[in-house]
N, C-alpha and C. Protein backbone atom coordinates (compact mmCIF):
# COMPACT_ATOMS: atom_id res chain seq x y z
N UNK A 1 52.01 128.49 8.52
CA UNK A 1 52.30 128.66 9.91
C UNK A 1 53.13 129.94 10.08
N UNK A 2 52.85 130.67 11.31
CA UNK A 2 53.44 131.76 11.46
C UNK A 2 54.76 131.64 12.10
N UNK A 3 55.87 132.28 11.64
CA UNK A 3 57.30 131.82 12.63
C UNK A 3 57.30 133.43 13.80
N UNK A 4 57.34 133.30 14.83
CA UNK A 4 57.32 134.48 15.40
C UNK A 4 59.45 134.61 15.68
N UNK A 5 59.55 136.15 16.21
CA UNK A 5 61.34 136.20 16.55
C UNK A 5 61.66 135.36 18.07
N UNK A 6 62.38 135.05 18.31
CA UNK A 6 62.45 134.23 19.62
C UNK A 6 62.53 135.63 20.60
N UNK A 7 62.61 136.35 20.61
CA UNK A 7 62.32 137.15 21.48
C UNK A 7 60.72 137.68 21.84
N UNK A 8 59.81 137.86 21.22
CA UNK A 8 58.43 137.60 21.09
C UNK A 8 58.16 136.21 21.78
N UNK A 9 58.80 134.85 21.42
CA UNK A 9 58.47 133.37 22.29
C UNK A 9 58.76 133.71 23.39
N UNK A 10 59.97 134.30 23.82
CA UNK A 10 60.08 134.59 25.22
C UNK A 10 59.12 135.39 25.58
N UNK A 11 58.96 136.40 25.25
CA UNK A 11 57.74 137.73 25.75
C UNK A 11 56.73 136.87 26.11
N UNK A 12 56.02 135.96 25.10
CA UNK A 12 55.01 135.24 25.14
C UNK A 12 55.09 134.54 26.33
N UNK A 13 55.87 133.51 26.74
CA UNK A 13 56.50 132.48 27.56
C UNK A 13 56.17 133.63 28.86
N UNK A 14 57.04 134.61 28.99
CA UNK A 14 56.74 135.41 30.18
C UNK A 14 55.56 135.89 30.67
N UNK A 15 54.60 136.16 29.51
CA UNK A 15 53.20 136.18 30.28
C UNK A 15 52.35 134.78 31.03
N UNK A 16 52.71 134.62 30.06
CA UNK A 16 51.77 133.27 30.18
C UNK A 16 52.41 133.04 31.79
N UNK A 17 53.54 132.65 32.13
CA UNK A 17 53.74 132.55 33.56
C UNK A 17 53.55 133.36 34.76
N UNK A 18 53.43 134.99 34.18
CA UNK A 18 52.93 136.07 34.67
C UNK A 18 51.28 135.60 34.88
N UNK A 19 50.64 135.58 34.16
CA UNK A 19 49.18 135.06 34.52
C UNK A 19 48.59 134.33 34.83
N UNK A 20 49.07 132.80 35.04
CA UNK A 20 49.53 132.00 35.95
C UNK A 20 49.74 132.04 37.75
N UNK A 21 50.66 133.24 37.56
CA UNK A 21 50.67 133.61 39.02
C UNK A 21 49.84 134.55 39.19
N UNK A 22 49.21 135.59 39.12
CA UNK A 22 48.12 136.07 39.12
C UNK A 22 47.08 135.12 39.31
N UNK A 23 46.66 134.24 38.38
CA UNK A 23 45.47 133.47 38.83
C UNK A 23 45.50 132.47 40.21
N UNK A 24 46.46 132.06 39.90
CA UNK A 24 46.94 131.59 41.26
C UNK A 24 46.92 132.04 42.33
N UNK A 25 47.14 133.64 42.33
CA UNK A 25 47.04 134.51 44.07
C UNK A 25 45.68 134.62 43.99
N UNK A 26 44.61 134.89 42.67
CA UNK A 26 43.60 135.25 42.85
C UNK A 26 42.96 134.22 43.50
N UNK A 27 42.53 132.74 43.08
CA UNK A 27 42.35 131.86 43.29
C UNK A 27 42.18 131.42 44.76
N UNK A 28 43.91 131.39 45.69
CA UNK A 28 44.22 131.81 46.85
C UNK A 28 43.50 132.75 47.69
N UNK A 29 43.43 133.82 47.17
CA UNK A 29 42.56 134.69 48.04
C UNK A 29 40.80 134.77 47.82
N UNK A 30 40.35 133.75 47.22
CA UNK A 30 38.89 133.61 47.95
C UNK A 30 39.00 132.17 48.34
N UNK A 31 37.96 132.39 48.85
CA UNK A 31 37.37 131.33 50.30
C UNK A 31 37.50 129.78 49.73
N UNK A 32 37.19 128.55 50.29
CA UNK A 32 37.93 127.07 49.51
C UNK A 32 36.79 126.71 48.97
N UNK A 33 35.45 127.28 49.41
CA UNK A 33 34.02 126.38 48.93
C UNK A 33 33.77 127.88 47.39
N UNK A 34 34.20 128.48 47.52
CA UNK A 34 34.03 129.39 46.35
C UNK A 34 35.02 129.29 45.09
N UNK A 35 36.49 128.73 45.36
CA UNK A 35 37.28 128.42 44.86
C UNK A 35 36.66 127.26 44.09
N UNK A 36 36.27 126.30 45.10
CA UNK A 36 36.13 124.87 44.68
C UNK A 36 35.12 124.75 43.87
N UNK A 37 33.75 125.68 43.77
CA UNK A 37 32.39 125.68 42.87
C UNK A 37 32.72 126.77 41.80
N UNK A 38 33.82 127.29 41.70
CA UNK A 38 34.69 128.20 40.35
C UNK A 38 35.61 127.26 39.67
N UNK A 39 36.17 126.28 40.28
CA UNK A 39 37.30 125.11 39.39
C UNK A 39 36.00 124.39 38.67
N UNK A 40 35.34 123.81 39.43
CA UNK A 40 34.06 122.90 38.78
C UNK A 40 33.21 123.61 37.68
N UNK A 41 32.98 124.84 38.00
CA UNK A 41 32.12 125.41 36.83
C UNK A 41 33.15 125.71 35.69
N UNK A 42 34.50 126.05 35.78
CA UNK A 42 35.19 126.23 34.74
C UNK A 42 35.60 124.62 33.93
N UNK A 43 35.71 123.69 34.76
CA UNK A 43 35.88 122.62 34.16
C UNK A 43 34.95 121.86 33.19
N UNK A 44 33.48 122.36 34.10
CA UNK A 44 32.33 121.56 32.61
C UNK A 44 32.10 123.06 31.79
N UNK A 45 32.82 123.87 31.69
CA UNK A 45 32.64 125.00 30.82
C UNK A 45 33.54 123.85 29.49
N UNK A 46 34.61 123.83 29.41
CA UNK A 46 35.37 123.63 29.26
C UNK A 46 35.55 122.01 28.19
N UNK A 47 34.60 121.32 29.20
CA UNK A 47 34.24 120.01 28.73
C UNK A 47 33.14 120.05 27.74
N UNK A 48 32.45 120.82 27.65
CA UNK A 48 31.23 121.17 26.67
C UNK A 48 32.08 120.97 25.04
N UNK A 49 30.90 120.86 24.26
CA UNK A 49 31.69 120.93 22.42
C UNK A 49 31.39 122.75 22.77
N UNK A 50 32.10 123.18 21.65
CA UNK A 50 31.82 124.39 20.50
C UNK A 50 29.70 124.55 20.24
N UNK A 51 29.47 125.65 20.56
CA UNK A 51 28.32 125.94 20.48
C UNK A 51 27.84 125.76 18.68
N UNK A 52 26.68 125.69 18.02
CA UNK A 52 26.82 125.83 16.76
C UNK A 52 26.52 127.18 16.56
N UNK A 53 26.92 127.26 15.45
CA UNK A 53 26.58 128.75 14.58
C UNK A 53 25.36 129.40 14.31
N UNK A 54 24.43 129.99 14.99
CA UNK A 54 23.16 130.67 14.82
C UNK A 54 22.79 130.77 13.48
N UNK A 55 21.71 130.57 12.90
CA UNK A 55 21.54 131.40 11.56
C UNK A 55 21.65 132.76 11.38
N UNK A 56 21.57 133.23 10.47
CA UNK A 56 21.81 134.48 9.98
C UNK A 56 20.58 135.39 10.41
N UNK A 57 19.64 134.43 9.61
CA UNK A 57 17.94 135.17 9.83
C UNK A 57 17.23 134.26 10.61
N UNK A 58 16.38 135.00 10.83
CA UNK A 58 15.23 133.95 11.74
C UNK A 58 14.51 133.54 10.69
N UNK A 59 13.83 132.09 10.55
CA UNK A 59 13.32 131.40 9.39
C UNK A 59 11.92 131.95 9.18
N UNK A 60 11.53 131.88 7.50
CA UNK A 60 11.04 132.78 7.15
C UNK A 60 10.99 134.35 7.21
N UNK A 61 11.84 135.02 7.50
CA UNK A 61 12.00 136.30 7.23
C UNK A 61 12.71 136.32 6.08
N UNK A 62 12.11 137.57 5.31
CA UNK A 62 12.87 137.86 3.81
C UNK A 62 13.99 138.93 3.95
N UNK A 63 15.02 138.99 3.09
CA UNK A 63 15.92 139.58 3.19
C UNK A 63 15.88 140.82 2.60
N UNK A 64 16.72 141.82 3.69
CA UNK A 64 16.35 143.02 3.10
C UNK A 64 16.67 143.89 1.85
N UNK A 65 16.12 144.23 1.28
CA UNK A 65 16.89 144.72 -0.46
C UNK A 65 17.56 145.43 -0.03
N UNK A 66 18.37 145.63 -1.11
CA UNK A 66 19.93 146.94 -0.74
C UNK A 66 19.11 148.47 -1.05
N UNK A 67 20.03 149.25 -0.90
CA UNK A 67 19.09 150.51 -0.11
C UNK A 67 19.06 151.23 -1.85
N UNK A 68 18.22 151.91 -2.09
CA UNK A 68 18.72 152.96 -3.78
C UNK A 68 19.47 153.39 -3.58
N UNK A 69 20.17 153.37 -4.93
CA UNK A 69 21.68 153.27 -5.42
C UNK A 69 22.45 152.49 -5.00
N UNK A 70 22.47 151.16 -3.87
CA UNK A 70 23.56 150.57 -3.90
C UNK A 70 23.06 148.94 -4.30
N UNK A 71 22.86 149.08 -5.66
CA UNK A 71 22.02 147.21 -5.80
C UNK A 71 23.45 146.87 -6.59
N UNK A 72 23.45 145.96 -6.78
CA UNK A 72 24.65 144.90 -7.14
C UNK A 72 24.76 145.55 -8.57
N UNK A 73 26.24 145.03 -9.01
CA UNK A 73 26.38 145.49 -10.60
C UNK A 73 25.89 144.05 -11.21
N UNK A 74 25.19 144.45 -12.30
CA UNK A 74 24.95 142.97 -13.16
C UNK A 74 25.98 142.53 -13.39
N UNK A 75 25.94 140.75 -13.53
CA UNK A 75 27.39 140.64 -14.02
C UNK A 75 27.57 140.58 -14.99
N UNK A 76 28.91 140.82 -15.65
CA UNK A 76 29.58 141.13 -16.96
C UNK A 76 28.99 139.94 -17.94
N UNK A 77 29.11 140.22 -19.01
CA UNK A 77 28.80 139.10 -20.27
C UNK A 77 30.02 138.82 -20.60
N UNK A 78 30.36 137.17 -21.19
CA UNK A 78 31.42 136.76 -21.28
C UNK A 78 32.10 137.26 -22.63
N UNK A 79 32.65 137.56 -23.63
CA UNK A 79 32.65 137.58 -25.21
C UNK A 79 33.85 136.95 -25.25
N UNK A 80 33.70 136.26 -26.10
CA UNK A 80 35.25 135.58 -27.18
C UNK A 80 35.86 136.36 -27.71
N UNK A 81 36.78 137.16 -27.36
CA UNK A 81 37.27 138.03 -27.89
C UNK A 81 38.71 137.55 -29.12
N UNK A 82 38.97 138.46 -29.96
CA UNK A 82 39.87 138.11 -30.77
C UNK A 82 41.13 138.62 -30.47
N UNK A 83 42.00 137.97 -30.77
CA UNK A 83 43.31 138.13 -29.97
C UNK A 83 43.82 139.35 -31.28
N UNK A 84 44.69 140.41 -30.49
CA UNK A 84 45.12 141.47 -31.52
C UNK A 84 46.45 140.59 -31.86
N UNK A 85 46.29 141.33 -33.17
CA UNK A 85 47.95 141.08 -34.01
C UNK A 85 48.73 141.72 -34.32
């Protein structure tokens, strides 16, 4: 866990109430049936799960080889080495 300085919590603390009131005047200044079909759409935004994660590739497509000169290093061979004395 991150410990932030209490002066940063405050900073933090101060926006957050800063944008707050901002949304709030914004909110205020449009109309009540536009307001009211913007609370509702943000609320089943909201209520939804987490989308899942797309695949990578589209299925069956092959992956593309690395370009010449940059293919993987083979990997190393293990050896038992002997300990110096």
């Amino acid at each position: 866990m991150t410990k932030h300085s209490k002066f940063e919590n405050e900073r933090r603390a101060a926006e957050t109430t800063r944008i707050k009131e901002i949304e709030a005047a914004w909110v205020g200044s449009l109309p009540a049936e536009t307001a009211k079909s913007f609370a509702t759409a943000v609320q089943a935004a909201r209520a939804r799960p987490p989308q899942e994660r797309a695949p990578d590739m589209a299925p069956g497509t092959l992956p593309r080889p690395p370009r010449p000169g940059h293919e993987p290093r083979p990997p190393k061979e293990e050896r038992n080495r002997r300990p110096r004395s």
